[in-house]
C-alpha atoms as a PDB file:
ATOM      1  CA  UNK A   1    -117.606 -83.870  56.716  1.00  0.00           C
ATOM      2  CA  UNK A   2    -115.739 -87.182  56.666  1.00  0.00           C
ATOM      3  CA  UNK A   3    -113.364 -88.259  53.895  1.00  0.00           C
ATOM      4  CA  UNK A   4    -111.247 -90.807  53.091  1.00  0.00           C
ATOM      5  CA  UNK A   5    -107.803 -90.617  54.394  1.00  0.00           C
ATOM      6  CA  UNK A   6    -105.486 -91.081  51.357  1.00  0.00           C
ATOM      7  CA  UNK A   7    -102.955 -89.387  51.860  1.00  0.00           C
ATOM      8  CA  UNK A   8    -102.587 -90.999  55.115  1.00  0.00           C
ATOM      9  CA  UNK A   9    -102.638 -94.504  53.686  1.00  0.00           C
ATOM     10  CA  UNK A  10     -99.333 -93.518  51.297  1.00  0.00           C
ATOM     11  CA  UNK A  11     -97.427 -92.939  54.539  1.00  0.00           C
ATOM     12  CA  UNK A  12     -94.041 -95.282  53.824  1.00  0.00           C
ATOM     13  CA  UNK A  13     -92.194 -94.884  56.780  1.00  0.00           C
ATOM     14  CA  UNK A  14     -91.614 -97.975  58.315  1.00  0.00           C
ATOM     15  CA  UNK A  15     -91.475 -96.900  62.389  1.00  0.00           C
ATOM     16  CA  UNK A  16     -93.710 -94.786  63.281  1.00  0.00           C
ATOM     17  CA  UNK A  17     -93.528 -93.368  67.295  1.00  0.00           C
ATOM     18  CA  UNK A  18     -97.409 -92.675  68.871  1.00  0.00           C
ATOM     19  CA  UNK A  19     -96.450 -90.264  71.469  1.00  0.00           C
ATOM     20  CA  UNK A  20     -98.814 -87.810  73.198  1.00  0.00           C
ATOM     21  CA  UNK A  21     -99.467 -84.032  74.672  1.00  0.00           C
ATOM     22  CA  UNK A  22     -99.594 -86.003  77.877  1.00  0.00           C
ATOM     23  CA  UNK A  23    -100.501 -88.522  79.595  1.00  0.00           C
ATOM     24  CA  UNK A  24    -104.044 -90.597  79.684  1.00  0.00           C
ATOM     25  CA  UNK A  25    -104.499 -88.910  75.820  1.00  0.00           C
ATOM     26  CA  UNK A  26    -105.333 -92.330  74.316  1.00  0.00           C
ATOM     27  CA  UNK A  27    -101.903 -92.961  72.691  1.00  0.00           C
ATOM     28  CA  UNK A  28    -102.682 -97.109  73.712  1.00  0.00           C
ATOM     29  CA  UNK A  29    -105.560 -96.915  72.125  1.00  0.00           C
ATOM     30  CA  UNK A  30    -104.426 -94.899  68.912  1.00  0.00           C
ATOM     31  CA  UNK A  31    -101.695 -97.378  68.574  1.00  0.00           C
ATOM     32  CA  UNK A  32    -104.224-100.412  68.296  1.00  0.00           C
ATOM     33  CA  UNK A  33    -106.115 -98.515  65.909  1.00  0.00           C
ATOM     34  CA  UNK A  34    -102.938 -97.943  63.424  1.00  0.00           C
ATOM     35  CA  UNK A  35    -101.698-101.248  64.057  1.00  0.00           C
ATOM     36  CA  UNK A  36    -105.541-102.685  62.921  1.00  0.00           C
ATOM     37  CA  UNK A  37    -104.871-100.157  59.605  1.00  0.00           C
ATOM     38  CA  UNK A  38    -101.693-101.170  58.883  1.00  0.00           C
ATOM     39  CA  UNK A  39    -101.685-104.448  59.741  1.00  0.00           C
ATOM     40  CA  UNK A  40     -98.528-103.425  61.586  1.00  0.00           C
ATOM     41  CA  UNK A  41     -96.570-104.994  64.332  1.00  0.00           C
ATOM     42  CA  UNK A  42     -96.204-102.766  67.766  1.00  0.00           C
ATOM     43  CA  UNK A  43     -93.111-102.085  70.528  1.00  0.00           C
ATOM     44  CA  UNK A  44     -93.613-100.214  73.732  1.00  0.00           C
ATOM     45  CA  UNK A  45     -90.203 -99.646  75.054  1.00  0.00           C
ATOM     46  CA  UNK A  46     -90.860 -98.980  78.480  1.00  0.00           C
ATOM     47  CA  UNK A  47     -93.748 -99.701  80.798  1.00  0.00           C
ATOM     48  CA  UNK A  48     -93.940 -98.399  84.253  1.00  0.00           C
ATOM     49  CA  UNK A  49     -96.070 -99.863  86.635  1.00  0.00           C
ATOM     50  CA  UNK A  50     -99.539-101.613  85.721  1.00  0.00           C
ATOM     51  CA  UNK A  51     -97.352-104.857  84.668  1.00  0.00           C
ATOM     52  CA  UNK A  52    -100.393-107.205  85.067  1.00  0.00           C
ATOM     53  CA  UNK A  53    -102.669-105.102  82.603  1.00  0.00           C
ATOM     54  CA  UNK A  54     -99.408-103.307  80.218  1.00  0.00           C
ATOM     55  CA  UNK A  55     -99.893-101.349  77.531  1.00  0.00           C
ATOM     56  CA  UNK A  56     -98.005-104.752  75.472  1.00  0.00           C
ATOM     57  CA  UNK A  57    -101.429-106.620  76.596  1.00  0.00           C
ATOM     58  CA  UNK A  58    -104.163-104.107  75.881  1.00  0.00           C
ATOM     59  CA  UNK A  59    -102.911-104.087  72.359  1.00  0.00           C
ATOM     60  CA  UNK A  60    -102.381-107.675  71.885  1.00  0.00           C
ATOM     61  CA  UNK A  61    -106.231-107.883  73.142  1.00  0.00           C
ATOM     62  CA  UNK A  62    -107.469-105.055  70.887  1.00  0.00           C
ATOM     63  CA  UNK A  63    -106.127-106.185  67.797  1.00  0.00           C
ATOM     64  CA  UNK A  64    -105.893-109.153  65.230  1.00  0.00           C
ATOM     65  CA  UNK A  65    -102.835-111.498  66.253  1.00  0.00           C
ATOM     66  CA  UNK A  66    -102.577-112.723  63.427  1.00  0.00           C
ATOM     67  CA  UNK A  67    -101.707-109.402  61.433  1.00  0.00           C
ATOM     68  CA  UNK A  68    -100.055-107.455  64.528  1.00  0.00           C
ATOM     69  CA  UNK A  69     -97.120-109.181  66.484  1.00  0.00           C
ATOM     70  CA  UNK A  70     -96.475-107.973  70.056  1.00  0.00           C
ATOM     71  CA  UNK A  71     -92.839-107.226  70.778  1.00  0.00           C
ATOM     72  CA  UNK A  72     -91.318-107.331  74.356  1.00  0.00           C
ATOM     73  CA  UNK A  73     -90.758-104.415  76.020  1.00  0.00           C
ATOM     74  CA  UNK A  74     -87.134-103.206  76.608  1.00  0.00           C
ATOM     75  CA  UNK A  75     -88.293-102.373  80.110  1.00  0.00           C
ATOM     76  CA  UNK A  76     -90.504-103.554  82.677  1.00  0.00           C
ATOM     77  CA  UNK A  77     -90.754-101.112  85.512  1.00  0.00           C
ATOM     78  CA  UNK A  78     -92.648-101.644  88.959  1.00  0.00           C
ATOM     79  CA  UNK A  79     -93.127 -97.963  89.967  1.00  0.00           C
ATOM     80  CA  UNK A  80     -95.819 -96.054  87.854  1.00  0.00           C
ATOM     81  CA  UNK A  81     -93.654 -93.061  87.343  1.00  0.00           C
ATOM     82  CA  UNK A  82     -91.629 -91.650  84.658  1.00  0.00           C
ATOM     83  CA  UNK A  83     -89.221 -93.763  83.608  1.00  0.00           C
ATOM     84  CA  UNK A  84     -86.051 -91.968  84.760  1.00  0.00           C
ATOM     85  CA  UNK A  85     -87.805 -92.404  88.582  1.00  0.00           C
ATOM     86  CA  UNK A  86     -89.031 -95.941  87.771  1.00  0.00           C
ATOM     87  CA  UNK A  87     -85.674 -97.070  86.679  1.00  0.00           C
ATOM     88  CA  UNK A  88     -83.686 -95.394  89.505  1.00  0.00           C
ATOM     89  CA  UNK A  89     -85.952 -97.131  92.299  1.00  0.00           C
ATOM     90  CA  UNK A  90     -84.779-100.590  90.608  1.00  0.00           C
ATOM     91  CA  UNK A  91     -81.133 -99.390  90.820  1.00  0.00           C
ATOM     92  CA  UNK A  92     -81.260 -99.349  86.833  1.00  0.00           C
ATOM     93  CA  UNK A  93     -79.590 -96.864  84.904  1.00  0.00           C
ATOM     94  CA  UNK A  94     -81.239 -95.870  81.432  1.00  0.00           C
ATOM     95  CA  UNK A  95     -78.727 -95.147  78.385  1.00  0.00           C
ATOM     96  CA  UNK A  96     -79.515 -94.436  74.420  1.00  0.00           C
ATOM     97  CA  UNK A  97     -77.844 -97.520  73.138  1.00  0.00           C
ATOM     98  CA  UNK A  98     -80.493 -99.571  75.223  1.00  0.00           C
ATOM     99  CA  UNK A  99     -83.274 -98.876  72.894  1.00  0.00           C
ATOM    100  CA  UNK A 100     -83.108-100.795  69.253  1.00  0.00           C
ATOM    101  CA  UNK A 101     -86.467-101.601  67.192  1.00  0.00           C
ATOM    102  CA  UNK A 102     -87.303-105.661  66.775  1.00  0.00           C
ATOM    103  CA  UNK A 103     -86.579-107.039  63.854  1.00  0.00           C
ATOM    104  CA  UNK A 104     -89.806-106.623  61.233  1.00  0.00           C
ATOM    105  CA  UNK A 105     -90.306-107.110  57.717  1.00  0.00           C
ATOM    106  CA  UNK A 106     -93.889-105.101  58.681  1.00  0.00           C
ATOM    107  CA  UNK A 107     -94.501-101.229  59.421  1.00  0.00           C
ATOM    108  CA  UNK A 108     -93.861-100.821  63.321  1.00  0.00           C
ATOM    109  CA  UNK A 109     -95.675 -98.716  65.775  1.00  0.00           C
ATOM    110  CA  UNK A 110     -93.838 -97.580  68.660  1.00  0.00           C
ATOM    111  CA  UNK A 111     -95.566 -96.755  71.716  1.00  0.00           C
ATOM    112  CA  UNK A 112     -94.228 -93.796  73.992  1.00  0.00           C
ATOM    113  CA  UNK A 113     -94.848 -92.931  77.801  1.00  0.00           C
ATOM    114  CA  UNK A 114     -96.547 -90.287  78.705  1.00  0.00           C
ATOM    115  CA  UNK A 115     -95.287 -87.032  76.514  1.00  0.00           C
ATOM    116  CA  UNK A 116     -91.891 -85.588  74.586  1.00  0.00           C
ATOM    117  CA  UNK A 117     -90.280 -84.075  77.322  1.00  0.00           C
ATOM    118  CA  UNK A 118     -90.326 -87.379  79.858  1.00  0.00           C
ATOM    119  CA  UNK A 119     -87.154 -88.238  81.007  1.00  0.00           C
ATOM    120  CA  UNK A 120     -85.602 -91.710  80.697  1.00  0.00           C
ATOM    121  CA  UNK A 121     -82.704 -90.845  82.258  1.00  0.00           C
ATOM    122  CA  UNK A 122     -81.017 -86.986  83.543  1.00  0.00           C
ATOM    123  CA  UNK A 123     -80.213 -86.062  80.004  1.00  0.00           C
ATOM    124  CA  UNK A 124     -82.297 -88.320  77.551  1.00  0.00           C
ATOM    125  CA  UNK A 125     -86.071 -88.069  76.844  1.00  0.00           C
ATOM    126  CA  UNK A 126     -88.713 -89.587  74.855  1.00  0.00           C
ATOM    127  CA  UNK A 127     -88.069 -87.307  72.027  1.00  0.00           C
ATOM    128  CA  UNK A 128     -84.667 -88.183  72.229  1.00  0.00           C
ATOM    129  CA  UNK A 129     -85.565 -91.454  71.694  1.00  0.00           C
ATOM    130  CA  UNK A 130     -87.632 -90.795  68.945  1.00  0.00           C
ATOM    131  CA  UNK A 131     -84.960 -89.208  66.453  1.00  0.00           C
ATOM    132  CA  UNK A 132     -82.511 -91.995  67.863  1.00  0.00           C
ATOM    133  CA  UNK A 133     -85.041 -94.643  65.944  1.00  0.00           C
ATOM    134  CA  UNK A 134     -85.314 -92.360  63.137  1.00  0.00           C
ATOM    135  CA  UNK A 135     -89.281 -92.780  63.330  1.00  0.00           C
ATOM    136  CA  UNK A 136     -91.682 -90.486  62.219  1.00  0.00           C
ATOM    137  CA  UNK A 137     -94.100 -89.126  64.941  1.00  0.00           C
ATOM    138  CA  UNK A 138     -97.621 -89.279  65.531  1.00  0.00           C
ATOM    139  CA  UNK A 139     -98.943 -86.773  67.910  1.00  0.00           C
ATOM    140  CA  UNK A 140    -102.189 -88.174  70.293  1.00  0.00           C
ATOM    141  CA  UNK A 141    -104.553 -84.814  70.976  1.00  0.00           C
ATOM    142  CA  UNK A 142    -107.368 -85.472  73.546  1.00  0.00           C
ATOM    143  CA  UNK A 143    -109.891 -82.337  74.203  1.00  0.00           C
ATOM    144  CA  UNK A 144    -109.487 -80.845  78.098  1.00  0.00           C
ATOM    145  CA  UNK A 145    -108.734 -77.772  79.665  1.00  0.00           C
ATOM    146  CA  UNK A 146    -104.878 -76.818  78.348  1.00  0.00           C
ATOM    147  CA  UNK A 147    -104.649 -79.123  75.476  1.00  0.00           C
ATOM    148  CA  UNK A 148    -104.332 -76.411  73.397  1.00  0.00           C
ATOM    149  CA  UNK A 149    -101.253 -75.233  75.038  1.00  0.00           C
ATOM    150  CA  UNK A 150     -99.915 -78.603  75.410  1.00  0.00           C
ATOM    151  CA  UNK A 151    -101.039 -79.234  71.749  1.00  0.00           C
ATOM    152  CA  UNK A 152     -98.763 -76.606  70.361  1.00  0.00           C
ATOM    153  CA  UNK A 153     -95.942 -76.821  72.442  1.00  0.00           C
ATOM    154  CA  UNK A 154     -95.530 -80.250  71.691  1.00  0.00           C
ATOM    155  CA  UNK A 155     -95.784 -79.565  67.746  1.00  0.00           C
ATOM    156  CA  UNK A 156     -93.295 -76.766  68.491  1.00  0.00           C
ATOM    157  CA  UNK A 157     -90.552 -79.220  70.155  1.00  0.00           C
ATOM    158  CA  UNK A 158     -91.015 -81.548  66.966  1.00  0.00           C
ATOM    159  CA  UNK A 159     -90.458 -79.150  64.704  1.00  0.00           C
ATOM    160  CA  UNK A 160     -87.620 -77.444  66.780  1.00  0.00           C
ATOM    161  CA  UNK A 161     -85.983 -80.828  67.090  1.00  0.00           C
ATOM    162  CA  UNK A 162     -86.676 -81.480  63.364  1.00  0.00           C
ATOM    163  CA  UNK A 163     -88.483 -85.191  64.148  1.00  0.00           C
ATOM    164  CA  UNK A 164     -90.688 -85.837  60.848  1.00  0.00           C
ATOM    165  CA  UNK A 165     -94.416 -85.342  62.026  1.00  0.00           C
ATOM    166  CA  UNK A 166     -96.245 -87.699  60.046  1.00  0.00           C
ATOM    167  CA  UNK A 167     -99.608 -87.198  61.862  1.00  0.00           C
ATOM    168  CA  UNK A 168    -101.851 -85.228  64.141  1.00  0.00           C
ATOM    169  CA  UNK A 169    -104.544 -87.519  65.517  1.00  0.00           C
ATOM    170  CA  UNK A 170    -107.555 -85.439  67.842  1.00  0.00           C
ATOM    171  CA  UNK A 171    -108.972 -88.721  69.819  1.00  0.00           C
ATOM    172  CA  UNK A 172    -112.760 -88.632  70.767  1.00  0.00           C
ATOM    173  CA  UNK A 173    -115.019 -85.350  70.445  1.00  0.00           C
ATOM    174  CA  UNK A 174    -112.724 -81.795  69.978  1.00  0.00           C
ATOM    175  CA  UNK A 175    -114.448 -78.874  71.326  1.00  0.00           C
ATOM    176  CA  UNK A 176    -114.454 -76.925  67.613  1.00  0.00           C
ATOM    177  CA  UNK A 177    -112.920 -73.892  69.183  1.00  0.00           C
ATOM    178  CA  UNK A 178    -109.979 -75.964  70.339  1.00  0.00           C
ATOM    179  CA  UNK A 179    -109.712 -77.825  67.031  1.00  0.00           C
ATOM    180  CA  UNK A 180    -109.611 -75.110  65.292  1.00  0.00           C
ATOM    181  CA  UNK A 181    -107.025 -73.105  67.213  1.00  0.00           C
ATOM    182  CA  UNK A 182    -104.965 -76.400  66.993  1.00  0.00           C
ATOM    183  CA  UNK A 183    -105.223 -76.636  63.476  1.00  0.00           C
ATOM    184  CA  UNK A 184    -104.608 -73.064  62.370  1.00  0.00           C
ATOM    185  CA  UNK A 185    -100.931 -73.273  64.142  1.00  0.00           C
ATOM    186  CA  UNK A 186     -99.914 -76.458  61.913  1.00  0.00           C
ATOM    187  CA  UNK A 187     -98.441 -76.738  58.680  1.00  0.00           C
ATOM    188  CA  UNK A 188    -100.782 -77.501  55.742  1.00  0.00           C
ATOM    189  CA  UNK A 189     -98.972 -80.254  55.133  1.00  0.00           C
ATOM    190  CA  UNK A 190     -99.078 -82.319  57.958  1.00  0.00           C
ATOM    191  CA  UNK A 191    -102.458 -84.536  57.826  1.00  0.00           C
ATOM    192  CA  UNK A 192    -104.876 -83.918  61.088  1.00  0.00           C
ATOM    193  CA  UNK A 193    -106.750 -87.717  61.593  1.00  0.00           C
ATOM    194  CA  UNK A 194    -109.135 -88.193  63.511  1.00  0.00           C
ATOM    195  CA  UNK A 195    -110.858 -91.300  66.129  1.00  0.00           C
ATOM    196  CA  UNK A 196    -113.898 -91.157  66.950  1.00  0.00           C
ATOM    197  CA  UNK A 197    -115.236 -91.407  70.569  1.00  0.00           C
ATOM    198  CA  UNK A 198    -115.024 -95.185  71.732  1.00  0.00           C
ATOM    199  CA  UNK A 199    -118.376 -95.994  73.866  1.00  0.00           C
ATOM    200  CA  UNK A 200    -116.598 -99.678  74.807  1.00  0.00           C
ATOM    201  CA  UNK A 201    -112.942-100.328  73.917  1.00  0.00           C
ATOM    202  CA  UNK A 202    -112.717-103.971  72.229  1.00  0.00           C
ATOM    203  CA  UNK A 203    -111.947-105.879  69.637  1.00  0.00           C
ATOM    204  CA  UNK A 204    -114.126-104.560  67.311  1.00  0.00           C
ATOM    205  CA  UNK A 205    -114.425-101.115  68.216  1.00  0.00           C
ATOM    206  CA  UNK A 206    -111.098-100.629  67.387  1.00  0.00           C
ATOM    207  CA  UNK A 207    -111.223-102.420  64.048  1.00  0.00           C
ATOM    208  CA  UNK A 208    -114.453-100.263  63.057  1.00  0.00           C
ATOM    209  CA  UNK A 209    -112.307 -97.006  64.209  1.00  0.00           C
ATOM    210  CA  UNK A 210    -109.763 -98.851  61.842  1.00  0.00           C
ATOM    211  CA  UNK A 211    -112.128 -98.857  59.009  1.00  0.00           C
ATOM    212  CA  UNK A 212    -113.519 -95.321  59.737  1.00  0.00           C
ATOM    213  CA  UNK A 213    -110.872 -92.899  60.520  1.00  0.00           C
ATOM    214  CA  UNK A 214    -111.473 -89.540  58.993  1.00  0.00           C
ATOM    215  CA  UNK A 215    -109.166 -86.409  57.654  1.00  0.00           C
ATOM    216  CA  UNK A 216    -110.072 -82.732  57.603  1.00  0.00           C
ATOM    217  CA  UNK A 217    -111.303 -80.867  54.730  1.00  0.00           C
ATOM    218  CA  UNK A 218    -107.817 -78.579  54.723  1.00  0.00           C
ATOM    219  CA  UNK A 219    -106.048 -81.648  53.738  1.00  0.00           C
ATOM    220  CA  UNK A 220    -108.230 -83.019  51.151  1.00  0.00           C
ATOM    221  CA  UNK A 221    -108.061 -79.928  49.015  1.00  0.00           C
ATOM    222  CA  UNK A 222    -104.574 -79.917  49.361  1.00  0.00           C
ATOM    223  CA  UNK A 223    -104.352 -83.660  47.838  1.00  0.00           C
ATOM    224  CA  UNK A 224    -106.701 -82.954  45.678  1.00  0.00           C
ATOM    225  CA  UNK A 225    -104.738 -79.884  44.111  1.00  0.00           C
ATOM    226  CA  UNK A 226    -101.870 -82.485  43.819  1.00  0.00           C
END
């Protein structure tokens, strides 16, 4: 059954980090789709490799410019690799004070690359990153063989590294027996959203996904107990 999200529109925190259980989970997509809801502005970081098509681009196309402004990466890497590799065939050498949000008076979505544990350099990682911005995560679930182990261990480093989860989002169809093993390992508290399946990614496929996200029935009767 499909309700509306309410609880999920209250969210407050101003940056919010779409990272993923891996990569090629949707977390591009998923990041046009908030930044249609929110109306809010969105920052990828880093980008490795693909720098005619970037992520940057793909959103800028998918959305409404004139509600979501497109911030410039902090990096542009050639090599499609993680960014630690990427960086070190450029001779560039990643560090933690690289890495501060744009200025916005709007809600930001932040864009990671591929999942928590990626480095950017020998000793800092996306999730690193993450509690350095003080953003609250979202974590991208796509349905395949694993994503249930990949699903919990990445809630488990959140939670172990104390980042605020503000969201679970399953992307496209969930086999129900992996959805529900998913869900039965998360705290009550933390809202599970969902996207539907995209037949064509556009313009206004995103905006209807905008318009017709959905939260699971666990959820609602907690609000509604509220």
């Amino acid at each position: 059954m499909v309700y509306t999200i309410t609880y999920f529109k209250k969210m407050n925190e101003k940056n919010i980090f779409i990272t993923g259980i891996g990569t090629g989970v949707g977390k591009t997509i998923v990041s046009a789709v908030l930044a249609s809801y929110w109306k809010a502005d969105y920052w990828k970081p880093i980008q490795c490799g693909d720098l005619d098509n970037t992520d940057s681009e793909r959103v800028k196309h998918l959305v409404n410019a004139e509600s979501t402004h497109i911030h410039q990466e902090r990096f542009r890497l050639q090599l499609a690799a993680s960014p630690h590799e990427a960086a070190a065939a450029e001779n560039i050498a990643i560090h933690p004070d690289d890495f501060q949000p744009p200025f916005t008076a709007n809600r930001l979505i932040i864009e990671g690359a591929g999942g928590l544990l990626v480095p950017l350099s020998g000793d800092f990682f996306m999730i690193d990153l993450i509690k350095q911005l003080g953003a609250t995560a979202i974590l991208v679930i796509r349905d395949y063989l694993g994503c249930i182990n990949h699903s919990l261990l990445s809630y488990e480093v959140l939670r172990r590294k104390e980042v605020r989860i503000g969201a679970l989002v399953f992307n496209g169809n969930m086999n129900k027996a992996s959805q529900e093993a998913i869900e039965s390992h998360v705290s009550e508290e933390i809202p599970i959203i969902h996207v539907p399946e995209l037949s064509s990614i556009n313009n206004e496929a995103i905006r209807y996904s905008s318009l017709h996200l959905s939260i699971n029935s666990k959820i609602k009767k907690n609000e509604s107990a509220k």
